[in-house]
Every structure is written in C-alpha cells, then in structure tokens.
N, C-alpha and C. Protein backbone atom coordinates (compact mmCIF):
# COMPACT_ATOMS: atom_id res chain seq x y z
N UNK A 1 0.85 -1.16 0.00
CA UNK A 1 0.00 0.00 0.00
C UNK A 1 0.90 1.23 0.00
N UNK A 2 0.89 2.62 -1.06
CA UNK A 2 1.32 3.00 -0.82
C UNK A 2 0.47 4.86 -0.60
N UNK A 3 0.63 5.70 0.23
CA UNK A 3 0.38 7.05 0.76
C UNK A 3 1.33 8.28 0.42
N UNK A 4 0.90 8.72 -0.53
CA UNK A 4 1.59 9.66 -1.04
C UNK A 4 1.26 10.99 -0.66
N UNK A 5 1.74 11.97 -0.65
CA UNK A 5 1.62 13.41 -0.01
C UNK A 5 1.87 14.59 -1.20
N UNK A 6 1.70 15.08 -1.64
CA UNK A 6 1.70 15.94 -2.70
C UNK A 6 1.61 17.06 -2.56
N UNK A 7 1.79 18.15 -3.09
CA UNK A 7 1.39 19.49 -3.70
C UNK A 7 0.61 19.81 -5.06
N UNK A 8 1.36 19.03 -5.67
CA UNK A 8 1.08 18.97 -6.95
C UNK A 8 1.64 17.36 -7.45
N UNK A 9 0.37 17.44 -8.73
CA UNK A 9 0.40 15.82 -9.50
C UNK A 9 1.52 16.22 -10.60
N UNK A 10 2.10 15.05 -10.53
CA UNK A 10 2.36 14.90 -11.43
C UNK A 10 1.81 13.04 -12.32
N UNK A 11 2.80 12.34 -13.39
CA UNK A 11 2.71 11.34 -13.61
C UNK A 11 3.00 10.22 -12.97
N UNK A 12 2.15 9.06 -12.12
CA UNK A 12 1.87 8.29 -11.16
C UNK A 12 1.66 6.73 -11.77
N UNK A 13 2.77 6.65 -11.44
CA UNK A 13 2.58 4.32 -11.66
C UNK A 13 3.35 4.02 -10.42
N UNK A 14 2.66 3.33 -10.15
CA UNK A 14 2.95 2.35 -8.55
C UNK A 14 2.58 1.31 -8.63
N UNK A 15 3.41 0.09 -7.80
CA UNK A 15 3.32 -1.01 -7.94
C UNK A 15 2.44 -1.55 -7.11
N UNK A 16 2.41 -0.58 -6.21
CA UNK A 16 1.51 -1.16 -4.72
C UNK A 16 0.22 -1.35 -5.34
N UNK A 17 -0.94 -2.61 -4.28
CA UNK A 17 -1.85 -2.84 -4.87
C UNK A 17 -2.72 -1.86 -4.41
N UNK A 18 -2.80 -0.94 -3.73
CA UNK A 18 -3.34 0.10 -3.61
C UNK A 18 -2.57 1.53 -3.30
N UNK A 19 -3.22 2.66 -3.33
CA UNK A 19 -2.74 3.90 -3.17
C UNK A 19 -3.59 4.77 -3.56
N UNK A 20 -2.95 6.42 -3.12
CA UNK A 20 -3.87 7.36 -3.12
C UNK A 20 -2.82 9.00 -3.23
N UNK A 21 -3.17 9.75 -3.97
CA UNK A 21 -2.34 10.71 -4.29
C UNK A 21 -3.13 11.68 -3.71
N UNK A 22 -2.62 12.65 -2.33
CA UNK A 22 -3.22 13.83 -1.88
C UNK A 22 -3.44 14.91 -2.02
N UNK A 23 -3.71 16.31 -2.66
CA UNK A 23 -3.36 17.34 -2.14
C UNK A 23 -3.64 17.81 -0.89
N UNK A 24 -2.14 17.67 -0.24
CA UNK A 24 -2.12 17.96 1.22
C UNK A 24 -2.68 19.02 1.99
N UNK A 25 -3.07 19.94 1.20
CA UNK A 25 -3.55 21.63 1.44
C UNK A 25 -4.52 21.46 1.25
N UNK A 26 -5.72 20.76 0.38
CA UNK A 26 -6.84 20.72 -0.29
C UNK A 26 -7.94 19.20 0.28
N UNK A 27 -7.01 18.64 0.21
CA UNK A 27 -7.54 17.16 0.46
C UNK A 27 -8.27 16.51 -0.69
N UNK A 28 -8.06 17.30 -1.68
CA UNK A 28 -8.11 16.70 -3.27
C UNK A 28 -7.61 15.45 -3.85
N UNK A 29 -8.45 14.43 -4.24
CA UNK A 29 -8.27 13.30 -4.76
C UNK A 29 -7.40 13.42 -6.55
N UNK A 30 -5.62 13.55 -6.16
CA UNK A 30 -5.16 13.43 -7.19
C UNK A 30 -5.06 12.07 -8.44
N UNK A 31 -5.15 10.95 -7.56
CA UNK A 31 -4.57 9.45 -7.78
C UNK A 31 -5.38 8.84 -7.20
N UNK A 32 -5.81 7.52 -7.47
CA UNK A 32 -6.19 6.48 -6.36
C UNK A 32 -5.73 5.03 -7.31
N UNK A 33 -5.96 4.28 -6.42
CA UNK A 33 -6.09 2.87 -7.06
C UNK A 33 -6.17 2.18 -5.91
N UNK A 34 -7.86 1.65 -6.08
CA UNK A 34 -8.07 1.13 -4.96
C UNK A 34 -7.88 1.02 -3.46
N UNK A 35 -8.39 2.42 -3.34
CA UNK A 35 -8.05 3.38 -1.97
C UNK A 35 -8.92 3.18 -1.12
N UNK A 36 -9.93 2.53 -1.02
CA UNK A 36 -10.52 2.37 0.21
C UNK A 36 -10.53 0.50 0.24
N UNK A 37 -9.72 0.00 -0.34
CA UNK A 37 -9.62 -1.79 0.15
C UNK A 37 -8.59 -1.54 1.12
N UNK A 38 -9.56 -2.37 2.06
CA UNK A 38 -8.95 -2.95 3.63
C UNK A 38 -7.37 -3.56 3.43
N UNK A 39 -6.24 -3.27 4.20
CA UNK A 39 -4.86 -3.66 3.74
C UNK A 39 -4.43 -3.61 5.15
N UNK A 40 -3.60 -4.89 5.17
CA UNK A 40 -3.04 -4.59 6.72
C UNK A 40 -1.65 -3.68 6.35
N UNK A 41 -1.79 -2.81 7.86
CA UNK A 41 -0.98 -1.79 7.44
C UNK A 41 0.14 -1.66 8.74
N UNK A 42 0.90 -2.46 9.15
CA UNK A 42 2.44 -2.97 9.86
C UNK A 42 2.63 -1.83 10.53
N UNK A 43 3.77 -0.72 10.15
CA UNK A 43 4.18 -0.08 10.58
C UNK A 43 3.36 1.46 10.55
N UNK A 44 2.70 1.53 9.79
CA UNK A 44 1.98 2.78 9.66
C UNK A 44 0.57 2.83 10.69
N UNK A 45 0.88 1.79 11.66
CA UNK A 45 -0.07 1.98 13.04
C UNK A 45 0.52 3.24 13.91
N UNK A 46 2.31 2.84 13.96
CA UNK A 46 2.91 3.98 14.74
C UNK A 46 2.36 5.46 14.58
N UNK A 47 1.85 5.93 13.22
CA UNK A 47 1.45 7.26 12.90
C UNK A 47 0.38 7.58 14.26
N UNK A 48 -0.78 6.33 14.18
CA UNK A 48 -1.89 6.93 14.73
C UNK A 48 -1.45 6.78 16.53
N UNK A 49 -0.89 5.57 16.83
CA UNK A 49 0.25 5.72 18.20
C UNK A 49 0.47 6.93 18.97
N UNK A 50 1.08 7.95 17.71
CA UNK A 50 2.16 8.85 18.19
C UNK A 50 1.06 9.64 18.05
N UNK A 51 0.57 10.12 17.22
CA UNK A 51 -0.79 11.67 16.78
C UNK A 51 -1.81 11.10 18.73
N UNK A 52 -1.92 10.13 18.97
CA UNK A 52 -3.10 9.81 19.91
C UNK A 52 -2.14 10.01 20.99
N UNK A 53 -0.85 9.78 21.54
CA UNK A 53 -0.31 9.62 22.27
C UNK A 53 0.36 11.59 22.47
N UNK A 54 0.21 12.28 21.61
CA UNK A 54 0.81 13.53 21.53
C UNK A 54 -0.24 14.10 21.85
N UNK A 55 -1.32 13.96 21.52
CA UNK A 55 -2.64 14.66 21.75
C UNK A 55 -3.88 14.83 23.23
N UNK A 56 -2.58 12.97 23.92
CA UNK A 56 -3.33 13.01 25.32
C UNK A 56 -2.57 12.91 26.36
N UNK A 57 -0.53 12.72 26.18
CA UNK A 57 0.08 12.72 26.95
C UNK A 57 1.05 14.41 27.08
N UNK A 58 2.21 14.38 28.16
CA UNK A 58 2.79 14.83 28.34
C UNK A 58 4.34 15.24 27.71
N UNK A 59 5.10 15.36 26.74
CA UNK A 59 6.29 15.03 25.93
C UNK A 59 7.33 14.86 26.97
N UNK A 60 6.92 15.28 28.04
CA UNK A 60 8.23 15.07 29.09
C UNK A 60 7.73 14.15 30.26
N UNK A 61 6.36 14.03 30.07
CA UNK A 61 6.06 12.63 31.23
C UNK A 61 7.39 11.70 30.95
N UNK A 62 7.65 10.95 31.89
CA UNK A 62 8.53 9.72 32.51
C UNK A 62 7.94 8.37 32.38
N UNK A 63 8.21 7.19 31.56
CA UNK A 63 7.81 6.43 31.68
C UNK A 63 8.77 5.47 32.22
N UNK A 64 8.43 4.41 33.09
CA UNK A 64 9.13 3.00 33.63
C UNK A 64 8.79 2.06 32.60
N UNK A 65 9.71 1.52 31.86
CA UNK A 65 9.54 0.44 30.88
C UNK A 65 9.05 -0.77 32.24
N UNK A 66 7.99 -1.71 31.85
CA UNK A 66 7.21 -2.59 32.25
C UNK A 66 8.27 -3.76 31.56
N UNK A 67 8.35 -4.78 32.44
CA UNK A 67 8.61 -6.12 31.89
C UNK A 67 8.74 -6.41 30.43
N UNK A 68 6.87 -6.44 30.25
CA UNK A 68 6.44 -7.07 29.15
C UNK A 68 6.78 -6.29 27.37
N UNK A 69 7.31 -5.21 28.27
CA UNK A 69 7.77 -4.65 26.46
C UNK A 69 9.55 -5.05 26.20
N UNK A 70 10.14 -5.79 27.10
CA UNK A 70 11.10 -6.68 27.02
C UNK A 70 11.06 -7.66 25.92
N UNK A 71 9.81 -8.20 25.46
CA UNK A 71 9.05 -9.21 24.60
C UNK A 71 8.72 -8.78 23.24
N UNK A 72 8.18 -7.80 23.01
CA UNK A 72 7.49 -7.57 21.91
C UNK A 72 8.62 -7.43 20.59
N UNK A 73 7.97 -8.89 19.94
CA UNK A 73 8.52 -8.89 18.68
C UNK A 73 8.70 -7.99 17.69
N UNK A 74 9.50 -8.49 16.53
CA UNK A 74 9.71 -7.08 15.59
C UNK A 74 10.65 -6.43 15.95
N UNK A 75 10.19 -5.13 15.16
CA UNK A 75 11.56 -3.99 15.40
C UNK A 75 11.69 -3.62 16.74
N UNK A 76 12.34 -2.97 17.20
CA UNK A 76 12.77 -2.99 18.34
C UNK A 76 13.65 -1.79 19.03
N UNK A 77 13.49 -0.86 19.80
CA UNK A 77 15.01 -0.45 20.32
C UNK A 77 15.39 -0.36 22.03
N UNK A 78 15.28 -2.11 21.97
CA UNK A 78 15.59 -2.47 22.89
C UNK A 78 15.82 -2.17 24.23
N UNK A 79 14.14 -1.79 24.16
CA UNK A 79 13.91 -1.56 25.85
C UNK A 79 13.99 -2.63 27.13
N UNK A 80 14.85 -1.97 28.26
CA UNK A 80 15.19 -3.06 29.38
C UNK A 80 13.88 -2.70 30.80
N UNK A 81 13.47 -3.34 31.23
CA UNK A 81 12.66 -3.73 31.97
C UNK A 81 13.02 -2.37 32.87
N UNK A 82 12.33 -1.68 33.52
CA UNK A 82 12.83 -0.70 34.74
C UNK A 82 13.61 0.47 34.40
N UNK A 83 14.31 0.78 33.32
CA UNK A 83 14.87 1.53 32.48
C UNK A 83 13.54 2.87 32.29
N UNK A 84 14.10 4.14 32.42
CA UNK A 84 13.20 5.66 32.52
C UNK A 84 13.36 6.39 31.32
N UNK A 85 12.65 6.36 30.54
CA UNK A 85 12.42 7.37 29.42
C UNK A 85 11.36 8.11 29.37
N UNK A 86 11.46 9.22 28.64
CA UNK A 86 10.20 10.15 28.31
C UNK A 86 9.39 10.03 27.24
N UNK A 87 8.18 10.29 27.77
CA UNK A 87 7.34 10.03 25.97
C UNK A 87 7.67 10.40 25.03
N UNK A 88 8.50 11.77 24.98
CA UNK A 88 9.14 11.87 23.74
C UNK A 88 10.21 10.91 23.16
N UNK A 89 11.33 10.61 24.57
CA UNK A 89 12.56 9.91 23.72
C UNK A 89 11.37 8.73 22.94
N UNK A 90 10.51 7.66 23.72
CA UNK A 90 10.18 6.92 23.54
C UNK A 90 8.92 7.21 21.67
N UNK A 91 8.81 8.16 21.81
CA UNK A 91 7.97 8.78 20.18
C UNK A 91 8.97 8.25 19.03
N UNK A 92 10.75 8.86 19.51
CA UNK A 92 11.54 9.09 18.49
C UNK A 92 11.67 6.97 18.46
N UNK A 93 11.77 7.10 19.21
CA UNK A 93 12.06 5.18 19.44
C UNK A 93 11.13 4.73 18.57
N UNK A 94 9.63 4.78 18.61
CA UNK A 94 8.48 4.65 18.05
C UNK A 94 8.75 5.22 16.47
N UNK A 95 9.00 6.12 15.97
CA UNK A 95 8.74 6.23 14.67
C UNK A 95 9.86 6.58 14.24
N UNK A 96 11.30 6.88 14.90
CA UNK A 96 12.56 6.27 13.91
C UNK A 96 13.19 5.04 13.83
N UNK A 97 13.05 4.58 14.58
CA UNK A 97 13.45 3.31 14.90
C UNK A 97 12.55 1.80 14.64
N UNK A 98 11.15 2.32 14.42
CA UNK A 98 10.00 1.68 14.22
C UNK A 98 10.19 0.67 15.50
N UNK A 99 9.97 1.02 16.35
CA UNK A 99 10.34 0.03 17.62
C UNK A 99 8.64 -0.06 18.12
N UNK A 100 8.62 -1.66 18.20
CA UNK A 100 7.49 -2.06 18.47
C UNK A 100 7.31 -1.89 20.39
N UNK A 101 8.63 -2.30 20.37
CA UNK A 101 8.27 -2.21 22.01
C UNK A 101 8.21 -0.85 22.82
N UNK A 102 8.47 0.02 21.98
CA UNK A 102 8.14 1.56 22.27
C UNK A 102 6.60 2.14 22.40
N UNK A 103 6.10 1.48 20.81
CA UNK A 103 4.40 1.67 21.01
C UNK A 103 4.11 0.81 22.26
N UNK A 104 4.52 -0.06 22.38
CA UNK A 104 4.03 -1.02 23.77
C UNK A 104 4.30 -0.29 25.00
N UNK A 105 5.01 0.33 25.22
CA UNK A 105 5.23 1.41 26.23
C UNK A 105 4.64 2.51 26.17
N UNK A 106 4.37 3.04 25.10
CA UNK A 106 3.34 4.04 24.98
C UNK A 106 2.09 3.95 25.84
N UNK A 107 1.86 2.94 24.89
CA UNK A 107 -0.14 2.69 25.01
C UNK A 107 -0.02 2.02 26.15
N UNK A 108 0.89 1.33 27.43
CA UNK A 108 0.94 1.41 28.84
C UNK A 108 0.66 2.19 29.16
N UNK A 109 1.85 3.33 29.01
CA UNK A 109 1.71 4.38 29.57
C UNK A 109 0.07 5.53 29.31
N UNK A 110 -0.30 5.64 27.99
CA UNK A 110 -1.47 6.87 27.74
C UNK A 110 -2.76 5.76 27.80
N UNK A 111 -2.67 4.87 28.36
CA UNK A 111 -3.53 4.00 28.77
C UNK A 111 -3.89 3.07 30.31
N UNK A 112 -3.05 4.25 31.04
CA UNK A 112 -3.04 3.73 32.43
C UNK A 112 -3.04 2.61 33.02
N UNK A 113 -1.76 2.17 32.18
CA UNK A 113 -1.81 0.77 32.64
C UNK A 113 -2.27 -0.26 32.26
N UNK A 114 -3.22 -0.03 30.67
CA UNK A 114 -3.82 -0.66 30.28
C UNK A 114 -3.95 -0.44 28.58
N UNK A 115 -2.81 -1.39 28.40
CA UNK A 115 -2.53 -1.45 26.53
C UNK A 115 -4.03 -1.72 25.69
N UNK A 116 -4.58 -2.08 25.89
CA UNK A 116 -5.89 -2.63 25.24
C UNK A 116 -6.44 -1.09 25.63
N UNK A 117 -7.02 -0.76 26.92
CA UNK A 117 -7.52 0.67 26.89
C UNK A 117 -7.13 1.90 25.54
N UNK A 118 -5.80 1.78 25.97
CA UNK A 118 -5.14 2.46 24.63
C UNK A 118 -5.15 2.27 23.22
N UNK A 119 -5.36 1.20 22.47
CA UNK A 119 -6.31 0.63 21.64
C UNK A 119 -7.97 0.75 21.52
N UNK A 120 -8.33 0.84 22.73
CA UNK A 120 -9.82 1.27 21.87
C UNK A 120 -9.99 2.70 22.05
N UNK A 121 -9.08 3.57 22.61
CA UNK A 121 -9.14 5.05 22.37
C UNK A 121 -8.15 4.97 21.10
N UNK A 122 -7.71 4.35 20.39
CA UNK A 122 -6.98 4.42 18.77
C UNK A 122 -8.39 4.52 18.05
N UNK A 123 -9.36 3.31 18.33
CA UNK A 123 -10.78 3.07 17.33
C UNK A 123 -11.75 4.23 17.82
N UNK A 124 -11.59 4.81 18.73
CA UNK A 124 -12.86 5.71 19.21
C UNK A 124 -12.00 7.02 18.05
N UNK A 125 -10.63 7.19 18.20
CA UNK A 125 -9.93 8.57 17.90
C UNK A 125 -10.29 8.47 15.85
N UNK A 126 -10.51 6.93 15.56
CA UNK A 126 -10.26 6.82 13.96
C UNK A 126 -11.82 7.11 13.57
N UNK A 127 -13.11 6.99 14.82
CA UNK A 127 -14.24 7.34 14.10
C UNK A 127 -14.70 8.62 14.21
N UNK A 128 -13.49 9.24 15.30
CA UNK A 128 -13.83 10.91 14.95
C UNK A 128 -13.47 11.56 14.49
N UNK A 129 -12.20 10.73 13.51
CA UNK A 129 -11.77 11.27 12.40
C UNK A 129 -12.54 11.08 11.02
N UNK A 130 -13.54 10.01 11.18
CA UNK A 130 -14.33 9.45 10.15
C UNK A 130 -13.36 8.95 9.32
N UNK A 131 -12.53 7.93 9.61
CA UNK A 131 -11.64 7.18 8.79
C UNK A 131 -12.66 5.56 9.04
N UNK A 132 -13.35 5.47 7.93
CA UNK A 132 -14.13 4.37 7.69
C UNK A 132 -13.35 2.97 7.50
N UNK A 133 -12.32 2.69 6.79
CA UNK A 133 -12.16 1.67 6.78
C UNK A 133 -10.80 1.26 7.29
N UNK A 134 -10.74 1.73 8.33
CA UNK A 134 -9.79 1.77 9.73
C UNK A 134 -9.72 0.77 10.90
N UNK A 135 -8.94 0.07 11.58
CA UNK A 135 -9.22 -0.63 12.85
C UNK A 135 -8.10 -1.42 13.06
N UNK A 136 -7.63 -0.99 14.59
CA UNK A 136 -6.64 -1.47 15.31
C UNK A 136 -6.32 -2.24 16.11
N UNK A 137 -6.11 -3.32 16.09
CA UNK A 137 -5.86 -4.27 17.24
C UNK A 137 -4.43 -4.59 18.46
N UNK A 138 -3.74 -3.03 17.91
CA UNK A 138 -2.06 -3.29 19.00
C UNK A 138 -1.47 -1.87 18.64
N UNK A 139 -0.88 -0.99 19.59
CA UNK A 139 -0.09 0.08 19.11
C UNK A 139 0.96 0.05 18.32
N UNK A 140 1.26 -1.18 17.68
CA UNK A 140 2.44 -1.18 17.31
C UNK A 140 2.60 -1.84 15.60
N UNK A 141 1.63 -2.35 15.12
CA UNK A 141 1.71 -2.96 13.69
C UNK A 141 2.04 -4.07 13.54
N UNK A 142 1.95 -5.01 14.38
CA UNK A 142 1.85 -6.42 14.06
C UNK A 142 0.68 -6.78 13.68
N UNK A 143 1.02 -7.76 12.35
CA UNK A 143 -0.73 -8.25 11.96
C UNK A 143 -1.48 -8.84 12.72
N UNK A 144 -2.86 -8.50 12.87
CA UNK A 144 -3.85 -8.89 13.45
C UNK A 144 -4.82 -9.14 12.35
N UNK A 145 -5.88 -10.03 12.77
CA UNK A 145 -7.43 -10.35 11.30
C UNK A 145 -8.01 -8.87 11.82
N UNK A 146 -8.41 -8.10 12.48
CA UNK A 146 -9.11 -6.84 12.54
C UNK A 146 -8.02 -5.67 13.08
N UNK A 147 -7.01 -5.82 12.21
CA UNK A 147 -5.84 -4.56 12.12
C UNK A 147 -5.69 -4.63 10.87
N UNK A 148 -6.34 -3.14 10.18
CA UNK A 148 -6.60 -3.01 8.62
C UNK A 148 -6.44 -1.10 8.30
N UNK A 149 -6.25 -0.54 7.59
CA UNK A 149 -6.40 0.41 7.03
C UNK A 149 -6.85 0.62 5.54
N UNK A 150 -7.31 1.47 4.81
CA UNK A 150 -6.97 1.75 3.74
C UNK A 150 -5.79 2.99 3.31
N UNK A 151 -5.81 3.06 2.16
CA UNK A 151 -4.80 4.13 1.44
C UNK A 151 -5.35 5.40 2.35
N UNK A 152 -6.62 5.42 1.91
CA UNK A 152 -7.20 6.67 1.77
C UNK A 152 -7.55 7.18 3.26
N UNK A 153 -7.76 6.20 4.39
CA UNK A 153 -7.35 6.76 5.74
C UNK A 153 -5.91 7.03 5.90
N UNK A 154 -5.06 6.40 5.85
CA UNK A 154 -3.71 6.82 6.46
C UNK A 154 -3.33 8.06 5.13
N UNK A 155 -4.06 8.34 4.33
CA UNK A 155 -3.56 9.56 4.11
C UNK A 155 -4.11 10.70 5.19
N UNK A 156 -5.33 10.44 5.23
CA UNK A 156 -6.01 11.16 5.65
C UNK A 156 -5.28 11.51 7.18
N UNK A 157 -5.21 10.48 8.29
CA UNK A 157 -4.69 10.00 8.96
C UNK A 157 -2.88 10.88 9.14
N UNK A 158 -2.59 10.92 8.03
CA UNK A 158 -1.04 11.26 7.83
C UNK A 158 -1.48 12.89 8.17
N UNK A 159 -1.87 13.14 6.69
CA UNK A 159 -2.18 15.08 6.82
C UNK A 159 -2.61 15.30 8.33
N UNK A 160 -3.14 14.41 9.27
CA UNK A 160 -3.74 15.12 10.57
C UNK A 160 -2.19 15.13 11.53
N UNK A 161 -1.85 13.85 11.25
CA UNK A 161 -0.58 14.24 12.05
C UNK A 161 0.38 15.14 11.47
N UNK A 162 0.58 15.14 10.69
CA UNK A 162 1.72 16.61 10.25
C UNK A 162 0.85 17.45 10.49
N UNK A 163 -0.40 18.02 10.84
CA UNK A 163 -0.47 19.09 11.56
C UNK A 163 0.49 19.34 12.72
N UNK A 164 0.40 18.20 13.63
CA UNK A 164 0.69 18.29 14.70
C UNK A 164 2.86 18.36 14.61
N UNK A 165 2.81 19.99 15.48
CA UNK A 165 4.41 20.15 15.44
C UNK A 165 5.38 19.18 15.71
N UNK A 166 4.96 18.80 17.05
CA UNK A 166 6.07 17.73 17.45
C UNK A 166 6.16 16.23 16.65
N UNK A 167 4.64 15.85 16.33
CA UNK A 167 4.98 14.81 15.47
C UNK A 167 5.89 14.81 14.18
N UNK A 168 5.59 16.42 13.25
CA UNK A 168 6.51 16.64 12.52
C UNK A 168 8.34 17.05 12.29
N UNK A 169 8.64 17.33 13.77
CA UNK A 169 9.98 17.41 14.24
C UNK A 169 10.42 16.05 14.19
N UNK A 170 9.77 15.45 14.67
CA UNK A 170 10.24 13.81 15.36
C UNK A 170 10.79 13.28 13.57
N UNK A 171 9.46 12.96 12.68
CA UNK A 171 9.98 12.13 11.63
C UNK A 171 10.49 12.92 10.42
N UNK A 172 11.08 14.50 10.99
CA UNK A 172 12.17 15.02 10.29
C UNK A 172 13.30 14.76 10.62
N UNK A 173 13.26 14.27 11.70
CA UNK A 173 14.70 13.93 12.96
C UNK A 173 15.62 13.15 11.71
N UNK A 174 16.81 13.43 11.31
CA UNK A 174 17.76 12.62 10.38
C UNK A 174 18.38 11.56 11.38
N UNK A 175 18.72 11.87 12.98
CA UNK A 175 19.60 11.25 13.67
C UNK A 175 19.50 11.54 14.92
N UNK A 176 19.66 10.90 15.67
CA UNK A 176 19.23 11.04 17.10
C UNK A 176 19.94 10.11 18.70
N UNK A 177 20.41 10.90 19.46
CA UNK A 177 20.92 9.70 20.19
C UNK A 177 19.98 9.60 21.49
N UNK A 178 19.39 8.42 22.01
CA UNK A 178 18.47 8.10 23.10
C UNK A 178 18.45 7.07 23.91
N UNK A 179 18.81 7.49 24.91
CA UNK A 179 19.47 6.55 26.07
C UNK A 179 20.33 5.87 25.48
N UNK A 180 21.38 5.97 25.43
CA UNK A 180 22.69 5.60 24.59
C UNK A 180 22.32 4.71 23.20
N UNK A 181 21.01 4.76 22.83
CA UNK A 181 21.36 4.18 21.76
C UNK A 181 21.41 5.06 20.15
C-alpha cells in the first residue's frame, strides 16, 4: 500500500496494490487505485500511536519500561525492563526506529496501565476522524485479522498528524541519540 503526499500531481505508476495521491492543502483526490480496500498496514499503526499519544500525553512525562515490552517482537530499540524514558525519547524510538516495544510502552503508559484501553481510544480517535475503513488491534503494527487500514485513511490519517508540530519534528529527525542508543 502506498500514501503519497503531494502538492502537486504529477505522472503516477505504482506497484503497490493500492494507493492514493493527496493534495495535502486541499484534500483533493489526485490518484487512487483502490483506496478504500482494507490492507493490513504494519508499521503505519505507529502514525496513529504517536498523533493519539501527543494529543493526550505529556512530551516530558517519565515512563518505567514494564517487563512485558522486554518481549514484543519485531523492530525494536531495545527496551530493558525498569529503564526511565520520556514520551518523547520513547515517540523518536516509536517512529525512527519503528520500535514495536516503544508503542508497547506508549499505550501502557497513555492508557493507564492498560494497553488494550489504549487501543480502543486508537478506534474511538479513527471514528472521529471518520476514517471508515480503519481498525486497530495493538499500538504497534503487528498483523492482526481486525488490524486493517486503507490508502485513503492513512492519508487522511497522515495530513492530521503533520499538523501536529512535534509529530513533525520527530519524523524530520535525520539522527538522534536516546538513552545511549
């Protein structure tokens, strides 16, 4: 699947079996191909993660890495059990690093303790965005049978988070050092 961001069209062939060409200013349908079929969408969960997690946490709250994000498969940047980071370092962990066990620390953390809580404030946050053919089953993009997007939400989805400043600092970040890594 691929989400493209635009200003302006130009000439568009993509291999992906779906996609959607934006005007980011307009929200003008430049491109599509098969933009609203359901696609599991891996790593591009982190977007809605970080936009939900920026919008209800603190950037300098403190989090205690929990055990259980010791575990979480996938990418990774290798969080140790008891180890103190901030929601921010832990954002940059989350969407430069694509570290799964970062969203898992997240949605602990902006979910009081309760990762699943934090997941169904992802599905409550995607129907007040009116992103229809949307739904999340983990902060982090491992496949699930009801963890799906289309093109045409995570564009949609995308333009809302580049509103947001800090999300757009973060995945301009070229390089970054966080907790020694």
């Amino acid at each position: 699947m691929a989400v493209m961001l635009m200003s302006s069209a130009a000439a568009v062939e993509v291999s992906a079996e779906s996609a959607i060409l934006l005007d980011a200013e307009s929200g003008a349908v430049l491109y599509e191909k098969a933009a609203d079929r359901r696609r599991l969408i891996a790593s591009t969960t982190k977007i809605m993660t970080a936009l939900l997690v920026l919008e209800t946490c603190d950037p300098e709250d403190v989090v205690e890495i929990p055990k259980e994000c010791e575990y979480v498969e996938g990418s990774s940047m290798y969080l140790r059990a008891g180890e103190c980071l901030t929601v921010r370092e832990l954002l940059y962990g989350l969407l430069l690093l694509s570290g799964n066990d970062a969203g898992l620390a997240l949605a602990i953390h902006a979910g009081g303790g309760d990762p699943a809580r934090f997941v169904a404030e992802m599905n409550r946050f995607v129907e007040k965005l009116g992103l229809r053919d949307t739904h999340f089953e983990n902060p982090h993009g491992l496949d699930g049978e009801a963890h799906y997007a289309s093109a045409r939400d995570l564009a949609r989805l995308t333009i809302r988070a580049m509103e947001n400043e800090e999300f757009r600092e973060i995945v301009s970040t070229k390089e970054i050092r966080i907790a020694g890594r």
